[in-house]
N, C-alpha and C. Protein backbone atom coordinates (compact mmCIF):
# COMPACT_ATOMS: atom_id res chain seq x y z
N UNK A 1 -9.93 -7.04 -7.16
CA UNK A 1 -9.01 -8.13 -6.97
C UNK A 1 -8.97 -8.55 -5.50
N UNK A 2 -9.64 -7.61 -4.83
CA UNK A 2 -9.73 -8.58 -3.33
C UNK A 2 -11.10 -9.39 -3.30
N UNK A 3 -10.37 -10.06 -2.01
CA UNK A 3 -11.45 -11.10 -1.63
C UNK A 3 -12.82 -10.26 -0.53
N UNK A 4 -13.97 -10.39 0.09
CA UNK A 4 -14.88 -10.12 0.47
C UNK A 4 -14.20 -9.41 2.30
N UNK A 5 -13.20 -10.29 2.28
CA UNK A 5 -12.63 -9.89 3.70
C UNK A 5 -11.28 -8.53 3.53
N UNK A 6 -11.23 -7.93 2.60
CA UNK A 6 -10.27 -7.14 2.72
C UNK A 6 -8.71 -7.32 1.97
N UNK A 7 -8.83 -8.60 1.71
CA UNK A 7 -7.50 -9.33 1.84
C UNK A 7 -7.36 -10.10 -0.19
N UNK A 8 -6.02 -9.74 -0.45
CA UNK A 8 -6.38 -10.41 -1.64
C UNK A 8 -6.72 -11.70 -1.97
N UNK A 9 -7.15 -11.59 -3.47
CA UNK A 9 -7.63 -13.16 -3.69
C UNK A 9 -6.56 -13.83 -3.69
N UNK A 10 -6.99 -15.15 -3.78
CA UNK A 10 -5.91 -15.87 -3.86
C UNK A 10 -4.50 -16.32 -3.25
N UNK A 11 -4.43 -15.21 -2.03
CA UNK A 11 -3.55 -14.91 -0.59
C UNK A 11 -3.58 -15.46 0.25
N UNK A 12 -2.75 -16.61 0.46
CA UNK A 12 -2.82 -17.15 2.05
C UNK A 12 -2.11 -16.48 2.45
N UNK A 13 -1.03 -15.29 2.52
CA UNK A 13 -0.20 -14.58 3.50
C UNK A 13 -0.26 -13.05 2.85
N UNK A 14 -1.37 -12.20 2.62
CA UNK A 14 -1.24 -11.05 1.92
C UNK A 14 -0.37 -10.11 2.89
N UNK A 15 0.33 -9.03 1.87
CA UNK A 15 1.75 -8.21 2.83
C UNK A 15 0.54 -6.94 2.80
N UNK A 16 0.56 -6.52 4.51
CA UNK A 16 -0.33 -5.09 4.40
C UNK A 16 -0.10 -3.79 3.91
N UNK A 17 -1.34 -3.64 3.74
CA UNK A 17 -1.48 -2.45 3.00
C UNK A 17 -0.07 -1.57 3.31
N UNK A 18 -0.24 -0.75 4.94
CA UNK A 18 0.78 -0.35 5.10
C UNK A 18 2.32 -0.47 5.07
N UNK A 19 2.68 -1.89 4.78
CA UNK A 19 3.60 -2.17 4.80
C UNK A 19 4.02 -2.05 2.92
N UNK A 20 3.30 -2.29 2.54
CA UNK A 20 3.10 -2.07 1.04
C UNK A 20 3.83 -0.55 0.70
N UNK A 21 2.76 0.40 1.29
CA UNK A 21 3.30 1.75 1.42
C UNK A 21 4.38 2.10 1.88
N UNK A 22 5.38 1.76 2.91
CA UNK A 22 6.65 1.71 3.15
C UNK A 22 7.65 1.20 2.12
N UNK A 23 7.29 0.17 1.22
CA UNK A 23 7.99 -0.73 0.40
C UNK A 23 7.96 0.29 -0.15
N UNK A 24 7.09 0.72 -1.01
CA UNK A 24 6.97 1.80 -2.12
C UNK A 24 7.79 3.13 -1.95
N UNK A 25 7.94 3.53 -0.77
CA UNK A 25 8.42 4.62 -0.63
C UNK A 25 9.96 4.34 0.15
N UNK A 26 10.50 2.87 0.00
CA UNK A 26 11.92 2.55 0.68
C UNK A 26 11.78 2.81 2.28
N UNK A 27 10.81 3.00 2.62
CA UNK A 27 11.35 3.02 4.27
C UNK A 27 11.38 1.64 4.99
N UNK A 28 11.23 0.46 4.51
CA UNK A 28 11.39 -0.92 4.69
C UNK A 28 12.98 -0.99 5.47
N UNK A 29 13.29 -1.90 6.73
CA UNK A 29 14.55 -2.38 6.59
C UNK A 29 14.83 -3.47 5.43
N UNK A 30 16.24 -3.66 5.23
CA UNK A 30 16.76 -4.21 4.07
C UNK A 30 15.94 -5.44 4.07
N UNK A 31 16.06 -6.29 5.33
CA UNK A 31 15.35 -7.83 4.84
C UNK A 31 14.01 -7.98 5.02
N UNK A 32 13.58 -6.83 5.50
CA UNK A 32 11.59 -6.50 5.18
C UNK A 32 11.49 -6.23 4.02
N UNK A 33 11.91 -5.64 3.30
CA UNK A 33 11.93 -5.48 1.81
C UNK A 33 12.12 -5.94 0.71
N UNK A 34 13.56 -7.03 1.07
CA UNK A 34 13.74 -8.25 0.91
C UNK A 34 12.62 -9.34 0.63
N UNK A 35 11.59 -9.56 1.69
CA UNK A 35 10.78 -10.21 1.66
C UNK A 35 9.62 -10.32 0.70
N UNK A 36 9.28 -8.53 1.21
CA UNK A 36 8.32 -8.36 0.38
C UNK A 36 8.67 -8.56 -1.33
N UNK A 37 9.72 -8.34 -1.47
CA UNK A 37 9.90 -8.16 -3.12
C UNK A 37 9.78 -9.99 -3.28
N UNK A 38 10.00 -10.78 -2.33
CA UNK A 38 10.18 -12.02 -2.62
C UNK A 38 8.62 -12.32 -3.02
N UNK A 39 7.83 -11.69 -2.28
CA UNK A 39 6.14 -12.44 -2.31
C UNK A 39 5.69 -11.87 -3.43
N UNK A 40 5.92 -10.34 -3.94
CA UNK A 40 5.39 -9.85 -5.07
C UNK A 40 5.83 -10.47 -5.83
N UNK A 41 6.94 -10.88 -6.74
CA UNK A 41 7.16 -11.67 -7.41
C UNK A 41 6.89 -13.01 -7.55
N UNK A 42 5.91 -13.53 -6.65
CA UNK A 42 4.89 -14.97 -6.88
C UNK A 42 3.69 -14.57 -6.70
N UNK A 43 3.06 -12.88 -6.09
CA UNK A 43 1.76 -13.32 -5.52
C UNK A 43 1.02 -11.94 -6.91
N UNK A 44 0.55 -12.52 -7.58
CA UNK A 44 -0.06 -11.16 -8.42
C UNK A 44 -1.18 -10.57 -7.64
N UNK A 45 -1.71 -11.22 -6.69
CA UNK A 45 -2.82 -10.49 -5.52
C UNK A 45 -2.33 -9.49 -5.54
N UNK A 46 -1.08 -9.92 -4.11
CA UNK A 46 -0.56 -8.52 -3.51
C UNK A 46 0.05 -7.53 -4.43
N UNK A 47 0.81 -8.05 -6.25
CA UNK A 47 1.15 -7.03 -6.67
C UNK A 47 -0.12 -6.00 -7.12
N UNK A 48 -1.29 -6.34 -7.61
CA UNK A 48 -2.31 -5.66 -7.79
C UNK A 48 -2.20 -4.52 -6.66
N UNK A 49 -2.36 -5.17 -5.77
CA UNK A 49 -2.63 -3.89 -4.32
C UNK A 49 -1.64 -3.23 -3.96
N UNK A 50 -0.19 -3.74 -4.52
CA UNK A 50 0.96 -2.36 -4.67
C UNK A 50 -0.02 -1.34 -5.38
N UNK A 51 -0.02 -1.61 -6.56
CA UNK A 51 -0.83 -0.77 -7.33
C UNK A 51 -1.77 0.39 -6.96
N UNK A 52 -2.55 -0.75 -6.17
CA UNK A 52 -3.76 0.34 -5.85
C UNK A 52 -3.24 1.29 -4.81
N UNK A 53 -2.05 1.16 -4.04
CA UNK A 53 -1.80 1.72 -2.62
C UNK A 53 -1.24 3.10 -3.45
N UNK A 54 -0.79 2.44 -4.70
CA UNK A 54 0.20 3.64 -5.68
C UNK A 54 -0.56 4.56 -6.15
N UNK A 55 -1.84 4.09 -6.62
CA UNK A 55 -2.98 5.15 -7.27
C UNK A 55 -3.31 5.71 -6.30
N UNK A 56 -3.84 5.09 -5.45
CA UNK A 56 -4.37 5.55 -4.06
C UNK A 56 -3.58 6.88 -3.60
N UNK A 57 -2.14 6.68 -3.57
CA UNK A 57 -1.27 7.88 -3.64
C UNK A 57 -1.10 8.92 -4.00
N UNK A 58 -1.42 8.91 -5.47
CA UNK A 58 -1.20 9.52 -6.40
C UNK A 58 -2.61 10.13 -6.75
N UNK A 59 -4.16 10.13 -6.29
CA UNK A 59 -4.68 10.30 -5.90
C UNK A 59 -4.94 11.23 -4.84
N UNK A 60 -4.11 11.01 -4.03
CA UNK A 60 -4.37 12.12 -2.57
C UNK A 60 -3.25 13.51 -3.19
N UNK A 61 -2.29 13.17 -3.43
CA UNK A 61 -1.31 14.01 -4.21
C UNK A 61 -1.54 14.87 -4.69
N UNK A 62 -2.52 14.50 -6.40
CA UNK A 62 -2.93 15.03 -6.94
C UNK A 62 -4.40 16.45 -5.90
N UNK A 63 -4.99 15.46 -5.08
CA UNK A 63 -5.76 16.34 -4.40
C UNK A 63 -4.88 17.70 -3.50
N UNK A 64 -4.21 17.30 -3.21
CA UNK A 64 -3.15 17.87 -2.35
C UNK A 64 -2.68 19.58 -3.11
N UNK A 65 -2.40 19.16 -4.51
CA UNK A 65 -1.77 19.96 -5.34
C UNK A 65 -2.93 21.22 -6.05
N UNK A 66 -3.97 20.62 -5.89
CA UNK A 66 -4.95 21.50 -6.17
C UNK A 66 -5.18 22.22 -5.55
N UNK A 67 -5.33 22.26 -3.85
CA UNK A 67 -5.76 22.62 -2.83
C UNK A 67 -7.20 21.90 -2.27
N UNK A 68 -7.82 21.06 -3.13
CA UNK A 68 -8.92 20.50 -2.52
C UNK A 68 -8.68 19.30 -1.41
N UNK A 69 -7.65 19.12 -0.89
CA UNK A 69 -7.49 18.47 0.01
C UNK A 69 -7.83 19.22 1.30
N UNK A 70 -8.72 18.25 2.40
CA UNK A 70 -8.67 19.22 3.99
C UNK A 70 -9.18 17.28 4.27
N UNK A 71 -8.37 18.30 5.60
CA UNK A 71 -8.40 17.11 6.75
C UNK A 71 -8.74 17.48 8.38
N UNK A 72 -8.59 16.95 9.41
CA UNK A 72 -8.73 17.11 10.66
C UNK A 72 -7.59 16.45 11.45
N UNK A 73 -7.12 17.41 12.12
CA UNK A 73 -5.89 16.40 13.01
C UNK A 73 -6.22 16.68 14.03
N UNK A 74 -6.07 16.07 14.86
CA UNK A 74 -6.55 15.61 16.45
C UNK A 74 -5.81 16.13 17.35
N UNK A 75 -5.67 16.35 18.43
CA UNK A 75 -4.49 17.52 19.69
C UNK A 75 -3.72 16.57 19.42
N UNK A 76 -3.77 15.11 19.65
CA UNK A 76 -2.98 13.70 19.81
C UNK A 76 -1.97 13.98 18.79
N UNK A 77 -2.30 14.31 17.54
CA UNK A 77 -1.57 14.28 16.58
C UNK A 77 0.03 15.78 16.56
């Protein structure tokens, strides 16, 4: 459902990924959230890519819970 650039089809203002992920998990302030619920409810792009941010989630989770998850964190981190 995206377009070639990253971005959904059909999106002249797609809401990012990350910000997507905040929505999903309530850490939005009230009228960022506000917003976003305003665009999902006209843009079926961006609701698709709620979606995927959700699988995508639920996905690492699931890896998580197995133990096959590994990563690298940086001193920075």
């Amino acid at each position: 459902m995206s377009a070639d650039n990253g971005r959904p089809a059909n999106c002249t203002n797609p809401v990012d990924a990350a910000v997507l992920a905040d929505y999903w998990l309530g850490a939005l302030a009230e009228g960022e959230e506000e917003t976003v619920e305003e665009h999902l409810l006209a843009c079926d792009a961006c609701g698709a890519r709620l979606r995927e941010v959700i699988a995508l989630a639920g996905g690492i989770r699931n890896l998580a819970r197995e133990g096959s998850l590994q990563m690298v964190v940086s001193e920075a981190f």
